[in-house]
N, C-alpha and C. Protein backbone atom coordinates (compact mmCIF):
# COMPACT_ATOMS: atom_id res chain seq x y z
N UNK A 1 -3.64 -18.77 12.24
CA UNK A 1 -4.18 -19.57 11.17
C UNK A 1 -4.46 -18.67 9.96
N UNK A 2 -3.93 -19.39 8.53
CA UNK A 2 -4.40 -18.81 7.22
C UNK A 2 -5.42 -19.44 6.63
N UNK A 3 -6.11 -18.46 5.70
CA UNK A 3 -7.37 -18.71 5.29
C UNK A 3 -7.05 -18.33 3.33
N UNK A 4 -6.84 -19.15 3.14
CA UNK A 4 -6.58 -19.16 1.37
C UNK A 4 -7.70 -19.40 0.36
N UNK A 5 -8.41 -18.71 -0.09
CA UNK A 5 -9.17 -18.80 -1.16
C UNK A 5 -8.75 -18.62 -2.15
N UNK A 6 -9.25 -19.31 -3.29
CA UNK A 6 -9.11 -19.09 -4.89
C UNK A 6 -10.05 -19.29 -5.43
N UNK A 7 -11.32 -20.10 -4.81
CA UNK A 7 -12.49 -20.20 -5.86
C UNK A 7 -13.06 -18.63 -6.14
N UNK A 8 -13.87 -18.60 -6.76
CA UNK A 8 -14.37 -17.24 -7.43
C UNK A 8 -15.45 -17.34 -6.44
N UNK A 9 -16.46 -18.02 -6.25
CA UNK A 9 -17.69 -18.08 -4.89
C UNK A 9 -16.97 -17.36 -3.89
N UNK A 10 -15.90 -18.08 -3.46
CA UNK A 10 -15.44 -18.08 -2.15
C UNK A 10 -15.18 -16.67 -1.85
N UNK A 11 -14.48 -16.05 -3.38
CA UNK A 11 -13.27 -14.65 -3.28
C UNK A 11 -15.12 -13.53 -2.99
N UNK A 12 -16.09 -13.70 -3.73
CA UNK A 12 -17.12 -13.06 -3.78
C UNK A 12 -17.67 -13.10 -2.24
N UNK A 13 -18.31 -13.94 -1.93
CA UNK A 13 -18.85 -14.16 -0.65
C UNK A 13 -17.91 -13.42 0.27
N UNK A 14 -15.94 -13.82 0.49
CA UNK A 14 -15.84 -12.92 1.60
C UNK A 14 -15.45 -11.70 0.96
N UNK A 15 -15.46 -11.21 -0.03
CA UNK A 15 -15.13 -9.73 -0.50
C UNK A 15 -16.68 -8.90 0.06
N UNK A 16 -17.69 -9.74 -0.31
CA UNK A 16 -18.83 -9.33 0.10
C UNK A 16 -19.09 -8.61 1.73
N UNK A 17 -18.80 -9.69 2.43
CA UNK A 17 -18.58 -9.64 3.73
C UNK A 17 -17.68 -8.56 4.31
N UNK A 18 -16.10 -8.28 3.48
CA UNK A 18 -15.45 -7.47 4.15
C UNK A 18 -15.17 -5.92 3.66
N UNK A 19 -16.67 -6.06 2.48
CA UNK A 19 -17.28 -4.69 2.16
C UNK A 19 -18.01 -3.68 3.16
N UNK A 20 -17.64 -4.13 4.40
CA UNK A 20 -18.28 -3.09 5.04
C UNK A 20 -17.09 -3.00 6.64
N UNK A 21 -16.98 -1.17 6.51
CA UNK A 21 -15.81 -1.37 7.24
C UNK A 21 -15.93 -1.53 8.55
N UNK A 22 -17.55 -1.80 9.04
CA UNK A 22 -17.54 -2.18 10.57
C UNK A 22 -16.84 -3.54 11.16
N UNK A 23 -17.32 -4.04 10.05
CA UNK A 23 -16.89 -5.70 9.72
C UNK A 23 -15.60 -5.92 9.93
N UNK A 24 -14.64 -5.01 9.21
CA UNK A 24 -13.18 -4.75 9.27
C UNK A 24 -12.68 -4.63 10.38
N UNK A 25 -13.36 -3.31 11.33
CA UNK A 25 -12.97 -3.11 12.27
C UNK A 25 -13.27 -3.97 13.29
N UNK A 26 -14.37 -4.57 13.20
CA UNK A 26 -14.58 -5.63 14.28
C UNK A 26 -13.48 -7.03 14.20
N UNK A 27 -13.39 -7.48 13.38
CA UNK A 27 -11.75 -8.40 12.73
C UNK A 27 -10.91 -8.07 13.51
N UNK A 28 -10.21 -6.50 13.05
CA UNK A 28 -8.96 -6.20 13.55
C UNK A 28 -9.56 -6.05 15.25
N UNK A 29 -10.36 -5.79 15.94
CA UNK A 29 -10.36 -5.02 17.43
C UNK A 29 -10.15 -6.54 17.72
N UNK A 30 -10.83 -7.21 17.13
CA UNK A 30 -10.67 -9.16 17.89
C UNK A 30 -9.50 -9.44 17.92
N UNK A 31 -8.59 -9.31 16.82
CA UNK A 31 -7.65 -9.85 16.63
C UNK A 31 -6.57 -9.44 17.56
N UNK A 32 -7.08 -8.44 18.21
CA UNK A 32 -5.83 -8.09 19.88
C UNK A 32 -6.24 -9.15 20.90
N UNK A 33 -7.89 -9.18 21.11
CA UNK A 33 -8.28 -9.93 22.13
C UNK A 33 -9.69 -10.25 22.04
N UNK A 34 -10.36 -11.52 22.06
CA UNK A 34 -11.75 -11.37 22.06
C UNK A 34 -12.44 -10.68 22.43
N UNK A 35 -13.44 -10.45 22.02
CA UNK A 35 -14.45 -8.98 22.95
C UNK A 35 -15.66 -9.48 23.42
N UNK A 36 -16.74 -8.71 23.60
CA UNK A 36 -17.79 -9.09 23.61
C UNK A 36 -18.95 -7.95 23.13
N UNK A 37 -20.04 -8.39 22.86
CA UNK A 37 -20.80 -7.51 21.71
C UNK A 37 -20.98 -5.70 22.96
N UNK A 38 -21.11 -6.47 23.47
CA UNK A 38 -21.07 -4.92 24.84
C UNK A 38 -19.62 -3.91 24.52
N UNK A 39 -18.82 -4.76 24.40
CA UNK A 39 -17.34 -4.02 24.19
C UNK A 39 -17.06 -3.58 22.88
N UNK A 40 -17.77 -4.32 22.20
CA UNK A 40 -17.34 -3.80 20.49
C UNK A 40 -18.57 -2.75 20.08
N UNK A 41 -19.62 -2.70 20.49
CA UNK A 41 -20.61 -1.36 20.69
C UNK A 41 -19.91 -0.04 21.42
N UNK A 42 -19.32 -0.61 22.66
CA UNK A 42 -18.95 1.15 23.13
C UNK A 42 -17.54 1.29 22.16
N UNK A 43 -16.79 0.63 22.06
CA UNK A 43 -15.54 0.74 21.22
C UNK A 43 -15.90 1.61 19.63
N UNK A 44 -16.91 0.88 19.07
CA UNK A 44 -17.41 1.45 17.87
C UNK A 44 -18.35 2.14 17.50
N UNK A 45 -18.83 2.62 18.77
CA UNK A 45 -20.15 3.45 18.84
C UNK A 45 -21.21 3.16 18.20
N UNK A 46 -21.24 1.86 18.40
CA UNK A 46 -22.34 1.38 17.46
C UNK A 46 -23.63 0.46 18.84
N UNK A 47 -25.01 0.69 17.89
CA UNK A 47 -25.57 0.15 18.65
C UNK A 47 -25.43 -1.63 18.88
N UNK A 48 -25.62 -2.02 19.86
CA UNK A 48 -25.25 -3.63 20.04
C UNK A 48 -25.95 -4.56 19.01
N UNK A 49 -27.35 -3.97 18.68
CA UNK A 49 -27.69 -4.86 17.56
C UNK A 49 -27.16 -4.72 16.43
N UNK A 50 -26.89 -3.54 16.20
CA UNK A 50 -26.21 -3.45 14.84
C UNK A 50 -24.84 -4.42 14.65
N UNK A 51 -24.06 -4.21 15.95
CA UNK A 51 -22.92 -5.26 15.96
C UNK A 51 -23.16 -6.63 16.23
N UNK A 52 -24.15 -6.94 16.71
CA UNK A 52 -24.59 -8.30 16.42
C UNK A 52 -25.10 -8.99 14.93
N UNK A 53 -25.63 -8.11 14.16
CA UNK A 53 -25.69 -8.27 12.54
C UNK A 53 -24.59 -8.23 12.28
N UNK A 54 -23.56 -7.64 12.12
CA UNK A 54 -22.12 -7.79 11.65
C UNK A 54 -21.74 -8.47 11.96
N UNK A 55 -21.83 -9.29 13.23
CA UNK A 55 -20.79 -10.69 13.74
C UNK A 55 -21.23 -11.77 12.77
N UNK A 56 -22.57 -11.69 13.10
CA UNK A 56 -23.47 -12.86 12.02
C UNK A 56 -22.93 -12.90 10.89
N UNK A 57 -22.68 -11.62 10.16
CA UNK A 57 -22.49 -11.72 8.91
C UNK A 57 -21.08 -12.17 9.07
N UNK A 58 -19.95 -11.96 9.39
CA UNK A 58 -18.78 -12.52 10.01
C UNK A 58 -18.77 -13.83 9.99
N UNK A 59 -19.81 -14.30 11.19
CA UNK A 59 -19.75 -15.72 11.48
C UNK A 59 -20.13 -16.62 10.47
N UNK A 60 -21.38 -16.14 9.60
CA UNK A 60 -21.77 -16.60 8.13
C UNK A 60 -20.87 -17.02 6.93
N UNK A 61 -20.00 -16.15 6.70
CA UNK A 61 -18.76 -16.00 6.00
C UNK A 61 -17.73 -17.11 6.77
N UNK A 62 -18.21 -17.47 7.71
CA UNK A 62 -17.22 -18.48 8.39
C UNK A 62 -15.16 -17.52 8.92
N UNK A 63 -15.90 -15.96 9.26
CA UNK A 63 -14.07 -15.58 9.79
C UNK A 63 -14.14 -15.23 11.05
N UNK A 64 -15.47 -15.12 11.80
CA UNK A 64 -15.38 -15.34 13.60
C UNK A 64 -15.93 -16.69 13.98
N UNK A 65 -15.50 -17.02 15.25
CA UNK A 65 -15.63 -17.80 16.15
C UNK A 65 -16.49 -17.28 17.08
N UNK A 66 -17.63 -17.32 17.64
CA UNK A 66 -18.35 -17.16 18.44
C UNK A 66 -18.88 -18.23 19.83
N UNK A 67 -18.33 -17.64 21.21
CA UNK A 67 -18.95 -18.40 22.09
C UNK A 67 -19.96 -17.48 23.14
N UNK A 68 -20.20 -18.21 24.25
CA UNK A 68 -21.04 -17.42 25.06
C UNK A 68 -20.67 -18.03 26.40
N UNK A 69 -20.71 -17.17 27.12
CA UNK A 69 -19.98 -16.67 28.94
C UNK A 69 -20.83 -16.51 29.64
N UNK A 70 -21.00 -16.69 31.03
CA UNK A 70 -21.90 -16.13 31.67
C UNK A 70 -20.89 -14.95 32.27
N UNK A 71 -22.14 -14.00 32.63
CA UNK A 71 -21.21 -12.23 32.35
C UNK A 71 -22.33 -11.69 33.68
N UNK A 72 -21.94 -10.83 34.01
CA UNK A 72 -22.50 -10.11 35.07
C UNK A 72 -23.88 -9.81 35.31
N UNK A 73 -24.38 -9.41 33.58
CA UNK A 73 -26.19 -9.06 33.87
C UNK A 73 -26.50 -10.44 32.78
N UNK A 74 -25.59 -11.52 32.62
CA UNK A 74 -26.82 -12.42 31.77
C UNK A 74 -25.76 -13.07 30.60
N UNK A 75 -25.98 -13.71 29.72
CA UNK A 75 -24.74 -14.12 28.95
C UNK A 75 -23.80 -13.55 28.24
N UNK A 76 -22.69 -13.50 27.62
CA UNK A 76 -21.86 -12.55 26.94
C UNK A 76 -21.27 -13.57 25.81
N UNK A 77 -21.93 -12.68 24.58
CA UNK A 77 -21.21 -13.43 23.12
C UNK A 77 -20.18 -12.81 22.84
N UNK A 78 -19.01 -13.56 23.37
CA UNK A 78 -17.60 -13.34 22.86
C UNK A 78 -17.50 -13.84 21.41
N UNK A 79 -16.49 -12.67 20.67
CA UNK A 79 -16.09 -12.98 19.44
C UNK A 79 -14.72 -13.05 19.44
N UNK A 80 -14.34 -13.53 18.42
CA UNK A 80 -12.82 -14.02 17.99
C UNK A 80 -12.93 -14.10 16.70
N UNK A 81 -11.63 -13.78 15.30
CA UNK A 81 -11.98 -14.12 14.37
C UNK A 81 -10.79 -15.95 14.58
N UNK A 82 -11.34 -16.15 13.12
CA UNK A 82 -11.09 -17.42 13.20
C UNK A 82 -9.40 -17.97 12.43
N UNK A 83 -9.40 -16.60 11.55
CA UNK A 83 -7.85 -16.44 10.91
C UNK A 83 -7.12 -14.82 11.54
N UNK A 84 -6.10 -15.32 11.42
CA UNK A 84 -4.99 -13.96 11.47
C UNK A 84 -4.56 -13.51 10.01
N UNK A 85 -4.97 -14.16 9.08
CA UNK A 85 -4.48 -13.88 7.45
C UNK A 85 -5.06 -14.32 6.55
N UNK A 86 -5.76 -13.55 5.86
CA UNK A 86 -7.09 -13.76 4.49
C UNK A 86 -6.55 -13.30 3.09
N UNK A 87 -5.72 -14.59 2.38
CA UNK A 87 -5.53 -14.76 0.95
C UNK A 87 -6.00 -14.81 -0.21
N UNK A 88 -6.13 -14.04 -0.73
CA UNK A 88 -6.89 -14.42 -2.13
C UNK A 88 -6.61 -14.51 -3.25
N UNK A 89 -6.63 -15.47 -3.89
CA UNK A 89 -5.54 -16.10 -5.11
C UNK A 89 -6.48 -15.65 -6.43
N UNK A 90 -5.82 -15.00 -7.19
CA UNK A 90 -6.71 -14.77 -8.15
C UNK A 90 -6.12 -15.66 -9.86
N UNK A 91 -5.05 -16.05 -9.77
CA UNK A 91 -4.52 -16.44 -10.53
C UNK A 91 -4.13 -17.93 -10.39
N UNK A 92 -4.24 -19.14 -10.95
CA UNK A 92 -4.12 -20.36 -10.84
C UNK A 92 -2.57 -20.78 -11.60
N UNK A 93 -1.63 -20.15 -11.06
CA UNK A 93 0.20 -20.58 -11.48
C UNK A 93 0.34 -21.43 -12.36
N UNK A 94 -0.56 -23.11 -11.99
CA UNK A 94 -0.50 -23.60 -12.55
C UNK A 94 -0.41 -23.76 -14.45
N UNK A 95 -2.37 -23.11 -14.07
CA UNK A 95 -2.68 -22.83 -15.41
C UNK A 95 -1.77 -21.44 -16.32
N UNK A 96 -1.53 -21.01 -16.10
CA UNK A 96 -0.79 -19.73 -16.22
C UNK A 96 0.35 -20.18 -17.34
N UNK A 97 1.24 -21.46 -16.20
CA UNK A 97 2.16 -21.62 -16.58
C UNK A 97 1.84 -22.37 -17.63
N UNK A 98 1.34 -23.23 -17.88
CA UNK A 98 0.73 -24.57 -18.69
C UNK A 98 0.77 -23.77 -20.31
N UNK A 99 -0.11 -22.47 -20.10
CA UNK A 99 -0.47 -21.46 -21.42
C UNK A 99 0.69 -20.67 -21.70
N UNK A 100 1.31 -20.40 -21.30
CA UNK A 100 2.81 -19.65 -21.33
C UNK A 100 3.51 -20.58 -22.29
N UNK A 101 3.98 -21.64 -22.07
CA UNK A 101 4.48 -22.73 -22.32
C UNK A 101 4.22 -23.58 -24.18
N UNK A 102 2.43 -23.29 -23.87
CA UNK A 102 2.04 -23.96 -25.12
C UNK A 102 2.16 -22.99 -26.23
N UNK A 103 2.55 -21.51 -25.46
CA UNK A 103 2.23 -20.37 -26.37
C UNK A 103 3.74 -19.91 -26.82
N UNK A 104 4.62 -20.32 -25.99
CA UNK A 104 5.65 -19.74 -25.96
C UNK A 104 6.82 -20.67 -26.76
C-alpha cells in the first residue's frame, strides 16, 4: 500500500515524524516482518520504552499498525507499518500547468 500526501499539514506532520532515524529504522526492520517491541529493542539497542515512544509516534502519524499477542511472559505489541511507499507531492501539476499556460 501507497501513502500520497500533498497537503502541507500532512507533508509537515510526517516529515516531523520521520525526523528521527530510530523511527526510520523501525519502518524499514517492520517492513521485512512484524516485530515486537522486545525484538526491535535488542535489534536497535535501544531501551523498550524508548521504542515504545517511537511506535507511538509512528502510530500517531498514522504509518504503523499496531496489535497485541499473547507472548510467553505476558502480551506482545507487534508492529507493522501500514505503507510500503511514502509520497510527497510538493507541486500541484495541475496548478503549475494552469500558470504556465496563462503566462505563456
Amino acid at each position: 500500500m501507497e501513502l500520497i500526501i500533498s497537503e502541507p499539514e500532512e507533508i509537515v506532520k510526517i516529515s516531523k515524524t520521520l525526523s528521527v532515524m530510530a523511527r526510520i529504522n523501525i519502518l524499514k526492520l517492520t517492513s521485512e516482518k512484524p516485530l515486537d517491541i522486545t525484538e526491535l529493542s535488542e535489534i536497535l539497542h535501544m531501551s523498550k520504552g524508548n521504542i515504545s515512544n517511537h511506535v507511538a509516534e509512528l502510530e500517531n502519524a498514522g504509518l504503523v499498525e499496531v496489535k497485541y499477542e499473547n507472548g510467553v511472559k505476558g502480551i506482545r505489541k507487534i508492529v507493522k507499518p501500514r505503507y510500503q511507499k511514502i509520497t510527497i507531492i510538493l507541486l500541484d501539476t495541475s496548478t503549475s500547468l494552469e500558470k504556465t499556460n496563462e503566462n505563456g
